[in-house]
Structure formats: C-alpha cells, structure tokens
Protein backbone atom coordinates (compact mmCIF):
# COMPACT_ATOMS: atom_id res chain seq x y z
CA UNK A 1 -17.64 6.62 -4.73
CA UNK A 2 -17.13 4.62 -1.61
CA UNK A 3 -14.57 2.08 -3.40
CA UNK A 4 -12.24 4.97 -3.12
CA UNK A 5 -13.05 5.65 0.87
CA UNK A 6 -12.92 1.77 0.80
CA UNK A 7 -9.20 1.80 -0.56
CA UNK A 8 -8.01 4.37 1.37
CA UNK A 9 -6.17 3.38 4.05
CA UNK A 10 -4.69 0.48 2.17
CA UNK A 11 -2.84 3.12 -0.34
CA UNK A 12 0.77 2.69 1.05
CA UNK A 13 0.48 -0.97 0.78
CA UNK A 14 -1.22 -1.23 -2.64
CA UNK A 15 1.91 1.43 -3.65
CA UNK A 16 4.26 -0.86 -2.19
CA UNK A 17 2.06 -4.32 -3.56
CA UNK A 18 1.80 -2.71 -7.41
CA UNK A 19 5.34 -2.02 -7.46
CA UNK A 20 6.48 -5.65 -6.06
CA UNK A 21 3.99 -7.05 -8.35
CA UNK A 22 5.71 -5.00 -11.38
CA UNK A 23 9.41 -6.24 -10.46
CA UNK A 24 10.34 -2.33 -9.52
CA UNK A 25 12.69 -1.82 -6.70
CA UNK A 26 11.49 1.33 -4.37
CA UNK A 27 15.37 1.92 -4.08
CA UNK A 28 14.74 3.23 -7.37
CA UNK A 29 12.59 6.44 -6.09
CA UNK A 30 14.37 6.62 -2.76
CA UNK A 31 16.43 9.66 -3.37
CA UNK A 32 13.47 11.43 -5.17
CA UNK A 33 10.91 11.00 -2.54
CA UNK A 34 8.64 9.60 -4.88
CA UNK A 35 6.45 8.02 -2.26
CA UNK A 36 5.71 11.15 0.23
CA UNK A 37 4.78 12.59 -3.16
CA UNK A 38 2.28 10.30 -4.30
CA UNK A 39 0.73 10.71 -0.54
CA UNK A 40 0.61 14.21 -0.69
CA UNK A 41 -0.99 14.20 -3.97
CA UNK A 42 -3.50 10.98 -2.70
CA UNK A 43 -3.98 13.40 0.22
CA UNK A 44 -4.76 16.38 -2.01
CA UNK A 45 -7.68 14.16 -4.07
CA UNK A 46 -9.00 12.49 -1.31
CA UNK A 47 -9.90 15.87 0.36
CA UNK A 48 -11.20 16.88 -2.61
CA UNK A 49 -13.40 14.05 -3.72
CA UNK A 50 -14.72 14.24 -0.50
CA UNK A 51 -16.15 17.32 -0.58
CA UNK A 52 -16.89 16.90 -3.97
CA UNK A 53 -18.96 13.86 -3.79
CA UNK A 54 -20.13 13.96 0.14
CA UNK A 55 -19.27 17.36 1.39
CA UNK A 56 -19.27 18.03 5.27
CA UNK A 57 -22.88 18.59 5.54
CA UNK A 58 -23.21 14.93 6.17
CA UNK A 59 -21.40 15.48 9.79
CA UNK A 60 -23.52 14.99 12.64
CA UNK A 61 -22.00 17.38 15.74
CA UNK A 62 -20.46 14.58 17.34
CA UNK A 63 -18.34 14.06 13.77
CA UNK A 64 -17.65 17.99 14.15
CA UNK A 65 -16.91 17.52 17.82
CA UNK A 66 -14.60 14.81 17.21
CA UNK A 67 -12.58 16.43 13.87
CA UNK A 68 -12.33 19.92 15.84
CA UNK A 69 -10.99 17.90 18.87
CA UNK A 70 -8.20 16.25 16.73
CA UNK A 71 -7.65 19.24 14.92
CA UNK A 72 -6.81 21.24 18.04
CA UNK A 73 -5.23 18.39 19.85
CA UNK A 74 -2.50 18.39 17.12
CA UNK A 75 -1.63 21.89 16.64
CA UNK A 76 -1.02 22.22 20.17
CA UNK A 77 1.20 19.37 20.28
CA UNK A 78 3.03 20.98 17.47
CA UNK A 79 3.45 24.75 18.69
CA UNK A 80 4.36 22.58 22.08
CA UNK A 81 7.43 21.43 20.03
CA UNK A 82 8.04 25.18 18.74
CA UNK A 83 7.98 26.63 22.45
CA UNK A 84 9.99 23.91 23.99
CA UNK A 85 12.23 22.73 21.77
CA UNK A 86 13.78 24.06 18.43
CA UNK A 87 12.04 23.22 15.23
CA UNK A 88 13.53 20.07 13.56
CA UNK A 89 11.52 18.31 11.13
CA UNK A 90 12.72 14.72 12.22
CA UNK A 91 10.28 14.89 14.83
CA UNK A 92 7.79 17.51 13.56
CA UNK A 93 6.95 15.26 10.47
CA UNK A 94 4.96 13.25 12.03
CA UNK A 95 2.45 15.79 12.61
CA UNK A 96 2.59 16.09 8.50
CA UNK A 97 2.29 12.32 8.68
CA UNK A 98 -0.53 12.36 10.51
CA UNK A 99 -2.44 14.53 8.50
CA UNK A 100 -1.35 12.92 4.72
CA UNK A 101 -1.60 9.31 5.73
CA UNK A 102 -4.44 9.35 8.46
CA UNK A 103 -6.51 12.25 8.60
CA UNK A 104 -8.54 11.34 4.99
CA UNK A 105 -9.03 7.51 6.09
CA UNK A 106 -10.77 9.01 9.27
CA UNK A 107 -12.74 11.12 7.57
CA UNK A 108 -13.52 8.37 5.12
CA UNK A 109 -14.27 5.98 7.92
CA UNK A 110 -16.76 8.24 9.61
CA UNK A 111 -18.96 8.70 6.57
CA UNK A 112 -18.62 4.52 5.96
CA UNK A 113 -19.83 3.70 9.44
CA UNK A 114 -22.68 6.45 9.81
CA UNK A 115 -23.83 4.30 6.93
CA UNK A 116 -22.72 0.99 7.84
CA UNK A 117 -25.45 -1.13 6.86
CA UNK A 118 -25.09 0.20 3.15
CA UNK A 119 -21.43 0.35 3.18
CA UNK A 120 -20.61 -3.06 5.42
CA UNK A 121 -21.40 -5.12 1.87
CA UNK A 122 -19.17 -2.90 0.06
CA UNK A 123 -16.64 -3.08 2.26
CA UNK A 124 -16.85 -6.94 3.15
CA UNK A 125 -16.21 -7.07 -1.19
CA UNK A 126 -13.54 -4.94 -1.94
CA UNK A 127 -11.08 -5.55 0.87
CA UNK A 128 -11.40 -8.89 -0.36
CA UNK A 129 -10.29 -7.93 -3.87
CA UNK A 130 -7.40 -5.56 -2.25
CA UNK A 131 -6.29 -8.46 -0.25
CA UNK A 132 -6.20 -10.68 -2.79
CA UNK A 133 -3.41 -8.38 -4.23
CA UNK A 134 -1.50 -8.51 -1.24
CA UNK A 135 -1.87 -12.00 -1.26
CA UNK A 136 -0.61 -12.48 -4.49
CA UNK A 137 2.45 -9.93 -3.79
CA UNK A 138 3.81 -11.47 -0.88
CA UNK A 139 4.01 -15.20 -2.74
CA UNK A 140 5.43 -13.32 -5.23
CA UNK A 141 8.09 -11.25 -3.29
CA UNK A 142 8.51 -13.71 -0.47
CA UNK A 143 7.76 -17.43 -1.11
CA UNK A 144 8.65 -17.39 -4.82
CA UNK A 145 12.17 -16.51 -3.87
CA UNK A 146 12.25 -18.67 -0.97
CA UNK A 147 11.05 -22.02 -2.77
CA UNK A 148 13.68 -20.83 -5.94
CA UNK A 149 16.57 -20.82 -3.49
CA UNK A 150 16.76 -17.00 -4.92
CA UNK A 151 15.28 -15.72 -1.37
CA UNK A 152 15.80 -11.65 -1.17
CA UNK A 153 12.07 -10.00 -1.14
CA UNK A 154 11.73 -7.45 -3.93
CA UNK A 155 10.47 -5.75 -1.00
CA UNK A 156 14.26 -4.16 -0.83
CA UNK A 157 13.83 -0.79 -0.36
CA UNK A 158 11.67 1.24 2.14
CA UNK A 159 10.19 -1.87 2.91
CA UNK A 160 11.95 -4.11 4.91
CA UNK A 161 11.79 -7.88 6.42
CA UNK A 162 9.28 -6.80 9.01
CA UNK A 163 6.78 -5.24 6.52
CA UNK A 164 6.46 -8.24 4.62
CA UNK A 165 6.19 -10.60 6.96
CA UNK A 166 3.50 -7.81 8.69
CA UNK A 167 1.99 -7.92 5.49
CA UNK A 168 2.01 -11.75 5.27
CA UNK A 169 0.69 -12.21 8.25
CA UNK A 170 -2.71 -9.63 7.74
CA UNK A 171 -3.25 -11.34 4.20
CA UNK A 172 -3.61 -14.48 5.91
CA UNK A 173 -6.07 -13.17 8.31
CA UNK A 174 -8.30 -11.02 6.53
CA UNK A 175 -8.42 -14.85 3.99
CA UNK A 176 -9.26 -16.85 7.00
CA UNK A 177 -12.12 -13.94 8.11
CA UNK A 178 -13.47 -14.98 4.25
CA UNK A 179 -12.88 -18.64 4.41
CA UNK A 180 -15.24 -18.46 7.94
CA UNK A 181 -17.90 -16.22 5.99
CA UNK A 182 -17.45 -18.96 3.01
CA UNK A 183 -21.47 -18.16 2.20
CA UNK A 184 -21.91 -14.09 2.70
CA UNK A 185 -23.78 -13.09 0.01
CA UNK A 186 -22.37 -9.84 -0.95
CA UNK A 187 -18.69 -11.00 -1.77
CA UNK A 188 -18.15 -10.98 -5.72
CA UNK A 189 -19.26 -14.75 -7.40
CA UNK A 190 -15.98 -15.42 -8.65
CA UNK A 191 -14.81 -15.32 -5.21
CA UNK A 192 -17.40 -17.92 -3.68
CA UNK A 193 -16.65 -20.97 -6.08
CA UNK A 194 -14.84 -24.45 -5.39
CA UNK A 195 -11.92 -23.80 -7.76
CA UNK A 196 -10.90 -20.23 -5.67
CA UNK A 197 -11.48 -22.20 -2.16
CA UNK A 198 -8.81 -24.54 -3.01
CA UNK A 199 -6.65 -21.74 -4.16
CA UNK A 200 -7.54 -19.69 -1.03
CA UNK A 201 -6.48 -22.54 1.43
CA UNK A 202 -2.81 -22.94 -0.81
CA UNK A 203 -2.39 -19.28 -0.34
CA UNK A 204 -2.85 -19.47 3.16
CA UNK A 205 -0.34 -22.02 3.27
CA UNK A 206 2.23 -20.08 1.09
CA UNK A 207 1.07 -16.86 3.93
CA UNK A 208 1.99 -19.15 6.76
CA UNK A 209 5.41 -19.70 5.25
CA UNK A 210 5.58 -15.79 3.83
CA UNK A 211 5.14 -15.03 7.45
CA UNK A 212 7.89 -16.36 8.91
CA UNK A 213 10.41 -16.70 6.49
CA UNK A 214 11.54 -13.02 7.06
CA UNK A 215 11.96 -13.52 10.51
CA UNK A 216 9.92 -10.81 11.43
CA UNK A 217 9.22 -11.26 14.75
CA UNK A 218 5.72 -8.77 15.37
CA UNK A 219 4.55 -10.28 11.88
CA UNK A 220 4.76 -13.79 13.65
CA UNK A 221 2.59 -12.32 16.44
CA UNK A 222 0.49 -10.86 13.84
CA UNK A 223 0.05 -14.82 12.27
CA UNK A 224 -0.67 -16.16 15.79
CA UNK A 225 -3.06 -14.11 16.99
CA UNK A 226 -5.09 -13.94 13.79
CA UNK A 227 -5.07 -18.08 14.00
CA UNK A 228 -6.49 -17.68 17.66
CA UNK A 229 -8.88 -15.13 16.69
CA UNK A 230 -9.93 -17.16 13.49
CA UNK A 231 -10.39 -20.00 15.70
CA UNK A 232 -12.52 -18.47 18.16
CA UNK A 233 -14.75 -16.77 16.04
CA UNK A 234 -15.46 -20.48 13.50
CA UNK A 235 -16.32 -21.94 17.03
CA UNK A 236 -18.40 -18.85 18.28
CA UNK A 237 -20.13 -18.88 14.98
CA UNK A 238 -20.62 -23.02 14.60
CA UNK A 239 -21.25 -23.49 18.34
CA UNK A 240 -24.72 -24.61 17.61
CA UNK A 241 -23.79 -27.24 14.81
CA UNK A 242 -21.58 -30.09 17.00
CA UNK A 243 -21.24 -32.08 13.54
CA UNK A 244 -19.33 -29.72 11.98
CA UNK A 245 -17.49 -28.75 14.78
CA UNK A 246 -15.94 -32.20 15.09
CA UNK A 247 -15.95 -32.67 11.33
CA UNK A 248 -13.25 -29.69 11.28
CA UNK A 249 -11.41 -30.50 14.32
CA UNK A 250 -10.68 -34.30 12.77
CA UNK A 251 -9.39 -32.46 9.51
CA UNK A 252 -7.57 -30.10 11.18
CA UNK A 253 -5.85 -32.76 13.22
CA UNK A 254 -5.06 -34.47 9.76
CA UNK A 255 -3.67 -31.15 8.28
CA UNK A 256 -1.42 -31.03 11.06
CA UNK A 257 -0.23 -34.41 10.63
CA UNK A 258 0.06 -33.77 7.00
CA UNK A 259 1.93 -30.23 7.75
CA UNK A 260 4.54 -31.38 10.04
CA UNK A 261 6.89 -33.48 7.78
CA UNK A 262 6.86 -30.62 5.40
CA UNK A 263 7.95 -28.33 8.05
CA UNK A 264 10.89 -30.59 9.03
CA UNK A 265 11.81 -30.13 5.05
CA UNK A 266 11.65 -26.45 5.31
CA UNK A 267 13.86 -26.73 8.53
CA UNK A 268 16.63 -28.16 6.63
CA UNK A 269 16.53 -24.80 4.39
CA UNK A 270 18.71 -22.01 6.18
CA UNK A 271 16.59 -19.17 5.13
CA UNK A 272 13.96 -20.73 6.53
CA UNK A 273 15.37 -22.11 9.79
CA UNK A 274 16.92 -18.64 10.20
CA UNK A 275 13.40 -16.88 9.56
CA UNK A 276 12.18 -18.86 12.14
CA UNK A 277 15.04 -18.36 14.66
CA UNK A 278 14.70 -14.72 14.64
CA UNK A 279 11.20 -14.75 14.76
CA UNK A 280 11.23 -16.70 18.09
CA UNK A 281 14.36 -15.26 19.59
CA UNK A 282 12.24 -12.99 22.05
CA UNK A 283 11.28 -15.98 23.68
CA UNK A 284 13.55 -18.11 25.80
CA UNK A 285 12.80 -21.61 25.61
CA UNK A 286 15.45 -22.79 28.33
CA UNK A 287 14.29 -19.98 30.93
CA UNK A 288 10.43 -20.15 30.14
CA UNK A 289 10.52 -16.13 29.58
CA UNK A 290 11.11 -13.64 27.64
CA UNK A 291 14.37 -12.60 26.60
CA UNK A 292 13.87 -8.81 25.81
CA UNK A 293 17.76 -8.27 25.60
CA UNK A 294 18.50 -10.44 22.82
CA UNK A 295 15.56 -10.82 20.80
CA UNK A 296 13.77 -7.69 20.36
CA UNK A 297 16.32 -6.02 17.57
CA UNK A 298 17.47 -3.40 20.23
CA UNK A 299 14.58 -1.94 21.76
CA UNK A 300 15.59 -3.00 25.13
CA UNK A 301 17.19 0.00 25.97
CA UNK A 302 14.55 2.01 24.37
CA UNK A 303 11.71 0.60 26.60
CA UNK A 304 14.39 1.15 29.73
CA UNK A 305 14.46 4.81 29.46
CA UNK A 306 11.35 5.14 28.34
CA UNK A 307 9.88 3.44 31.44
CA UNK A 308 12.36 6.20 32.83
CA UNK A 309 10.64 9.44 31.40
CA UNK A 310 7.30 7.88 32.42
CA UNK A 311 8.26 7.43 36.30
CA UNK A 312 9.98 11.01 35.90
CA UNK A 313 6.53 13.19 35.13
CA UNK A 314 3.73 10.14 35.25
CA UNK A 315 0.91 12.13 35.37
CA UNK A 316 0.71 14.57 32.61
CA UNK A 317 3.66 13.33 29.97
CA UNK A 318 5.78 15.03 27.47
CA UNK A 319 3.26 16.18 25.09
CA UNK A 320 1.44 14.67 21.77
CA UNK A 321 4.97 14.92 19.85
CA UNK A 322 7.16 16.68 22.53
CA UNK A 323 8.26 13.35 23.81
CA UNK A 324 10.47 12.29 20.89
CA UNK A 325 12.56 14.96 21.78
CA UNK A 326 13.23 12.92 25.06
CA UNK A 327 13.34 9.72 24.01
CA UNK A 328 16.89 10.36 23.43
CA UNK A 329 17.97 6.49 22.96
CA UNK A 330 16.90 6.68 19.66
CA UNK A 331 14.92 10.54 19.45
CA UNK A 332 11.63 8.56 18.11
CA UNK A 333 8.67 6.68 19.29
CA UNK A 334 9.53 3.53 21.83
CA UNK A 335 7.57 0.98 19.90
CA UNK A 336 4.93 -0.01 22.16
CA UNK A 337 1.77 1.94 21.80
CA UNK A 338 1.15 1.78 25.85
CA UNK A 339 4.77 3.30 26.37
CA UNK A 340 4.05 5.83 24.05
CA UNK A 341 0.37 7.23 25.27
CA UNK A 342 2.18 7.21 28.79
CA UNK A 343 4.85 9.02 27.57
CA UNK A 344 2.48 11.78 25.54
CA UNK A 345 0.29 12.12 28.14
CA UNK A 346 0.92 10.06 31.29
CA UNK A 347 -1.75 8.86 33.37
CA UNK A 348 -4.24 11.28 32.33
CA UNK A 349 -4.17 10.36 28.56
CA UNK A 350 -4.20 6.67 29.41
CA UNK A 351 -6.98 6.44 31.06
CA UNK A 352 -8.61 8.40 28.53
CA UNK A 353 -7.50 5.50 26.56
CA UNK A 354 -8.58 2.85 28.45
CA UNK A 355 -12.23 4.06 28.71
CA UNK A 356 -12.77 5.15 25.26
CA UNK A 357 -11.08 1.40 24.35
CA UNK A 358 -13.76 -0.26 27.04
CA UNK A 359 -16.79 1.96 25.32
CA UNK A 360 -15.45 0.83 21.94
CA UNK A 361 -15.35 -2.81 22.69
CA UNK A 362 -18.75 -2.56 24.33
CA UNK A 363 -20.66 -0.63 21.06
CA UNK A 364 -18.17 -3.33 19.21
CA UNK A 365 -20.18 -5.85 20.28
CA UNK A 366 -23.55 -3.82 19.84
CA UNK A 367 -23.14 -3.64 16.21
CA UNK A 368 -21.69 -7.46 16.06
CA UNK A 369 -25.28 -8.16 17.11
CA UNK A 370 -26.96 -6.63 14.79
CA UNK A 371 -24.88 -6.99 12.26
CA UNK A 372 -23.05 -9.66 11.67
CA UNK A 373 -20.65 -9.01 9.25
CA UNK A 374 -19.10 -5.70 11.47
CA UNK A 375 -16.80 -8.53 12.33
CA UNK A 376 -14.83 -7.40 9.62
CA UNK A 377 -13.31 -4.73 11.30
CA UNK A 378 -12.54 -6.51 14.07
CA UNK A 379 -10.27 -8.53 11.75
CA UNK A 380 -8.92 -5.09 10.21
CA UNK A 381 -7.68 -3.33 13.07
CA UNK A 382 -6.14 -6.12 14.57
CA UNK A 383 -3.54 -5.26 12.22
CA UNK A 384 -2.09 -2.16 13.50
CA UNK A 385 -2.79 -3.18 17.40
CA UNK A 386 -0.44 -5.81 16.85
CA UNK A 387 2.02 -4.02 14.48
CA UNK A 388 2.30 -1.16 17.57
CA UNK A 389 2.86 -3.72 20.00
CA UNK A 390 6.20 -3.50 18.38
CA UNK A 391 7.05 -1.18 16.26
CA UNK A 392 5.56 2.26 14.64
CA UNK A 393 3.57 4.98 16.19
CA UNK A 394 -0.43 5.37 16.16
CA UNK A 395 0.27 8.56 14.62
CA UNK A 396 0.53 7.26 11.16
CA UNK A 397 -1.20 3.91 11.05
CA UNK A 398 -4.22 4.75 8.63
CA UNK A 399 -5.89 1.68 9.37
CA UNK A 400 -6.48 2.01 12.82
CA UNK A 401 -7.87 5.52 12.18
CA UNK A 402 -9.72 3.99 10.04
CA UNK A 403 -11.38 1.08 12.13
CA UNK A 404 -11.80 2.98 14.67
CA UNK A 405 -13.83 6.04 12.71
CA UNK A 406 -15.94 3.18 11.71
CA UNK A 407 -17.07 2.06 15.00
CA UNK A 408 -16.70 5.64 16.13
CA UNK A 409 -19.98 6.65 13.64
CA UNK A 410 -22.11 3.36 13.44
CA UNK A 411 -25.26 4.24 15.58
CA UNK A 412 -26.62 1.35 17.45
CA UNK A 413 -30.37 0.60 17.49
CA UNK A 414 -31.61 0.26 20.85
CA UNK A 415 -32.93 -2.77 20.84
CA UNK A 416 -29.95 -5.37 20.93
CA UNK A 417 -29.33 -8.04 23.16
CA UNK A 418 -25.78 -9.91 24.02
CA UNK A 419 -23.10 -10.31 21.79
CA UNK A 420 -22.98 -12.98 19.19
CA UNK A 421 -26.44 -14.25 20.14
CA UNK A 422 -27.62 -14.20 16.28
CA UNK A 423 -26.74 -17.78 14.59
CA UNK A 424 -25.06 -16.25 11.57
CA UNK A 425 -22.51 -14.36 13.03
C-alpha cells in the first residue's frame, strides 16, 4: 500500500519516462487528451485507495485543519474568478490542476510523514527504483541521440527541451543523495553492489551531459545546485573522518583533470556547444551580470509588469488565481514563485510564506537529527524550488506538495539537539 502513495507524485514523469522508454511520441495522444485523462482517472483511484486502505480516520485535527484550510482557500479563489472576471477555463484549470495532480500526493504525503520512521525506509527504496527509470529514460531520449549524431529527444511532444534537461538534472541528484548513503541499509541489495556503483557513477556522467545538452537553462540550475548541495552534505556527513575527506578531494581533482579534455571534445559538437550556450546565456560573462533581456526565453517583460501589478495593490494581491487575469503579458503565471505569491496575495501572503518556510526549515532540521535519512526529502523538493525559480506555478507541482506534507506531519520527539550532530547523517 504505501508503494502507491510512494509513486504518486512521480506519475506525470513515469507517464512521460514509460512512453520515452517505449519509443512512443506523446504527439501521438495530443489531440485526444490522453494525458489529462489518465490523471483524472489516477486521481479517481488514488482517492479511492485511500480511503479504501487508510480512510480519514487516521487524520489528526491539525491534518483536518490543514485539508479544510486548502479546501476553502481554493474555492474562494475560484468563485473570486467568477465574480470578477468572466469564466474562461484557460485560467480556471488550474484550480482542476490543482486538485488532479496535487491534492492526492498531499494527502499521500501526510499519512507517509505521520509515520515517517516506518515509511522513511520505504521511501529511501523505491524512489531509488523510480529514479533509476528516469535515469535510464533520459540516456535514452537525450544522450543516446546526442552521442549518435541523431540528437532530437523522443521527448517531442508535451515535453519539451526544458523538461528533460529538468528531468536530467533531478536524476542526477536524487543518484548522488544514494551514492553519499552508499551503506543505508534499507535500499534493495541489488542496488548496493560494486558492479551497479560503477554503473551509477557512468550514469551520472551521461546526467551531467543529459543536462545540458538541451540547453535548458533552469535544468542547469537544477544540476548546479544539486552538485553544491551534494557536496555539502558528503562533507557535513564525513567531517569527522579527515582521511577520507582528502582521499575524495585528490580523486575528485583527478576526475576533473580526466573530465576536461572530454569536454573540449564535446565542445567541438554543435548540439552540444549550442546546449551549453543557451543554458548560460542568462549570464553575461563580459558585464559580470545577468542579462535578463536576452537570456531568459522572454520572460523579461513578464517579470516587468508583473513587478508592476505588485507595486500597484502590494498589500493584499490579485487573488489565489485572479491574478492571471492581469498578468496580461502572457495571461499566466510569471515564472518565479516569489512574483507569483506577491502577486496572489501581496505582502500579507508572503509573509505567511516566509514564516511557515522558516518553521519548516527549523522542524527540517529536527527530524534530520533524529533521523537521518529525512535528508531525502530535502533532496526531493529541491526539485520543484528550483524548477519555479523559472518556470511553472506551485499550483501544480505534486512534488512539492508532496515534500512539504511530509515535513508538514512528521512529529518531532522532544528531545533533539542541533542539526546534523549524529555521525551518520
């Protein structure tokens, strides 16, 4: 039963990873809206199997509080659109969204963490064998190509450059979360030998590559900041064994020098030079900034007005899904997750935001302490923080609900001390 709260939030991409896997186009299904479909009937059987399996009994009042809260918050936003503005689905569907593609992996995530220490294993296993299939879809859809000069993702469809190289990027870090947690002793045995170590540190290789070669340029974020974050947590967690600290920095140094003449090959290869061009056109090397204008695939003028509607009513906002209708630069979301909680709810809703994100990161590191492996969802929600950095609304990222629910229901004992003070972190 939990493998399928476990899976959950990973459904679109599994959808997407099955059908790469199997050659099939999603062009194919376009027209028939096969994927809302399959949502709506994932929806329909996760509900279900919920209350067929766990029921609601298992909700604690601040689980009610919380569900009743969202519940509410929602509706209002949506008869807000009904009063204000004419119905149009373009902007209404992401209340629908919300509800198919996040609502179940909250739910899910609540009854996972107010069991953590019985689900954590699980968890810790299975994402490993779910990323494993991502793994093996993106070499497929994006290296493969690449190294057979036949470079053109089977991704082609409703999935685009940026998802894979999003998708590239995460499979990379949720290996190097399992390559530092080498040992844990829940993760299945065919995962913990020699042979699959060797194959693990190819793949991440191949990721590296997968990552950039689509010139997606939030998936590139996505690869650096997992690489930081790996790095910090192998030191955190080694910072008592010096030996092996300067055993890895000498063969990291050597894998560098090893790396770089390959990268001057890959260089020579347009699709690759290109990839890595657009990934870093944001930046401006010559000017030391950021160049906003030309390298962030149009959103400039989105984040202008946007900026606009916030200075225009700062306080209060535009409502939950009111504010699309606003945006009129592109009538969506502005593709920055701090733009749009201004713009839904101004000053008021972000500092709601910033003290429920302080109390999180402070429990966060609770439940670190006393359990080890709750780094894992550190790791997880990474993913969508990043991804809405740039692109995408909170509204329908399942995996942040997801995370978050987690450390949302995981009850701390009351006797922990700091952060990261146990050795096997």
């Amino acid at each position: 039963m939990p493998l399928f709260g476990i899976a959950h939030p990973f459904n679109s991409i599994l959808f997407y990873s099955l059908l790469a896997i199997a050659g099939i186009n999603y062009d194919k299904f376009v027209e028939t809206r096969f994927f809302p479909v399959i949502m709506v009937i994932w929806f329909g059987l996760s509900v279900l199997y919920y209350i067929y399996t766990v029921g609601i009994s298992v909700w604690d009042s601040r689980s009610m509080y919380l569900i009743i809260g969202i519940f509410s918050s929602t509706v209002i936003g949506l008869l807000q659109i009904l009063q204000t503005h004419s119905y149009d689905y373009e902007y209404a569907k992401y209340f629908f969204l919300y509800w198919v593609l996040c609502f179940s992996p909250l739910v899910w995530g609540m009854y996972l963490g107010s069991r953590y220490k019985e689900t954590l294993p699980l968890i810790f296993r299975w994402v490993e064998v779910i990323n494993l299939i991502i793994t093996v879809t993106m070499v497929i859809s994006v290296f493969v190509p690449f190294a057979t000069r036949k470079f053109g993702s089977r991704y082609n469809g409703a999935i685009n450059y940026q998802s894979a190289s999003y998708y590239s990027a995460f499979a990379f870090g949720m290996n190097l979360f399992y390559l530092i947690n080498w040992d844990y002793p829940h993760r299945f045995k065919i995962f913990r030998n020699k042979l699959y170590l060797v194959i693990l540190i190819f793949f991440q290789l191949l990721l590296s590559a997968s990552a950039i070669i689509p010139g997606g340029r939030g998936g590139f974020v996505l690869l650096f900041v997992y690489a930081v974050l790996g790095v910090i947590y192998w030191f955190i967690k080694n910072r008592k064994n010096s030996i092996k600290i300067i055993a890895i920095i000498l063969i990291g140094i050597l894998l560098i020098l090893m790396i770089i003449p390959v990268v001057d090959v890959f260089l020579e290869i347009p699709s690759f030079n290109t990839g890595i061009q657009r990934a870093l056109e944001f930046i401006d090397f010559g000017e030391k900034k950021l160049n906003l204008e030309e390298g962030s695939s149009g959103r400039a003028p989105i984040y202008r007005q946007a900026v606009q509607l916030i200075l225009e009513r700062p306080f209060f906002g535009y409502g939950l899904f009111s504010y699309m209708y606003d945006l009129t630069t592109i009538n969506q979301y502005p593709h920055n997750l701090f733009l749009e909680i201004l713009l839904q709810g101004g000053l008021l809703y972000f500092g709601i935001f910033l003290w429920v994100s302080l109390a999180g990161l402070r429990k966060f590191k609770a439940l670190v302490c006393e359990e080890p492996s709750f780094m894992i969802i550190l790791f997880l929600v990474t993913f969508p923080l990043v991804l809405l950095m740039f692109s995408g609304t909170y509204l329908t990222e399942p995996l942040l609900w997801y995370s978050c629910a987690i450390l949302y229901a995981a009850k701390v004992e009351k006797n922990n001390g700091k952060v990261m003070n146990h050795d096997s972190i």
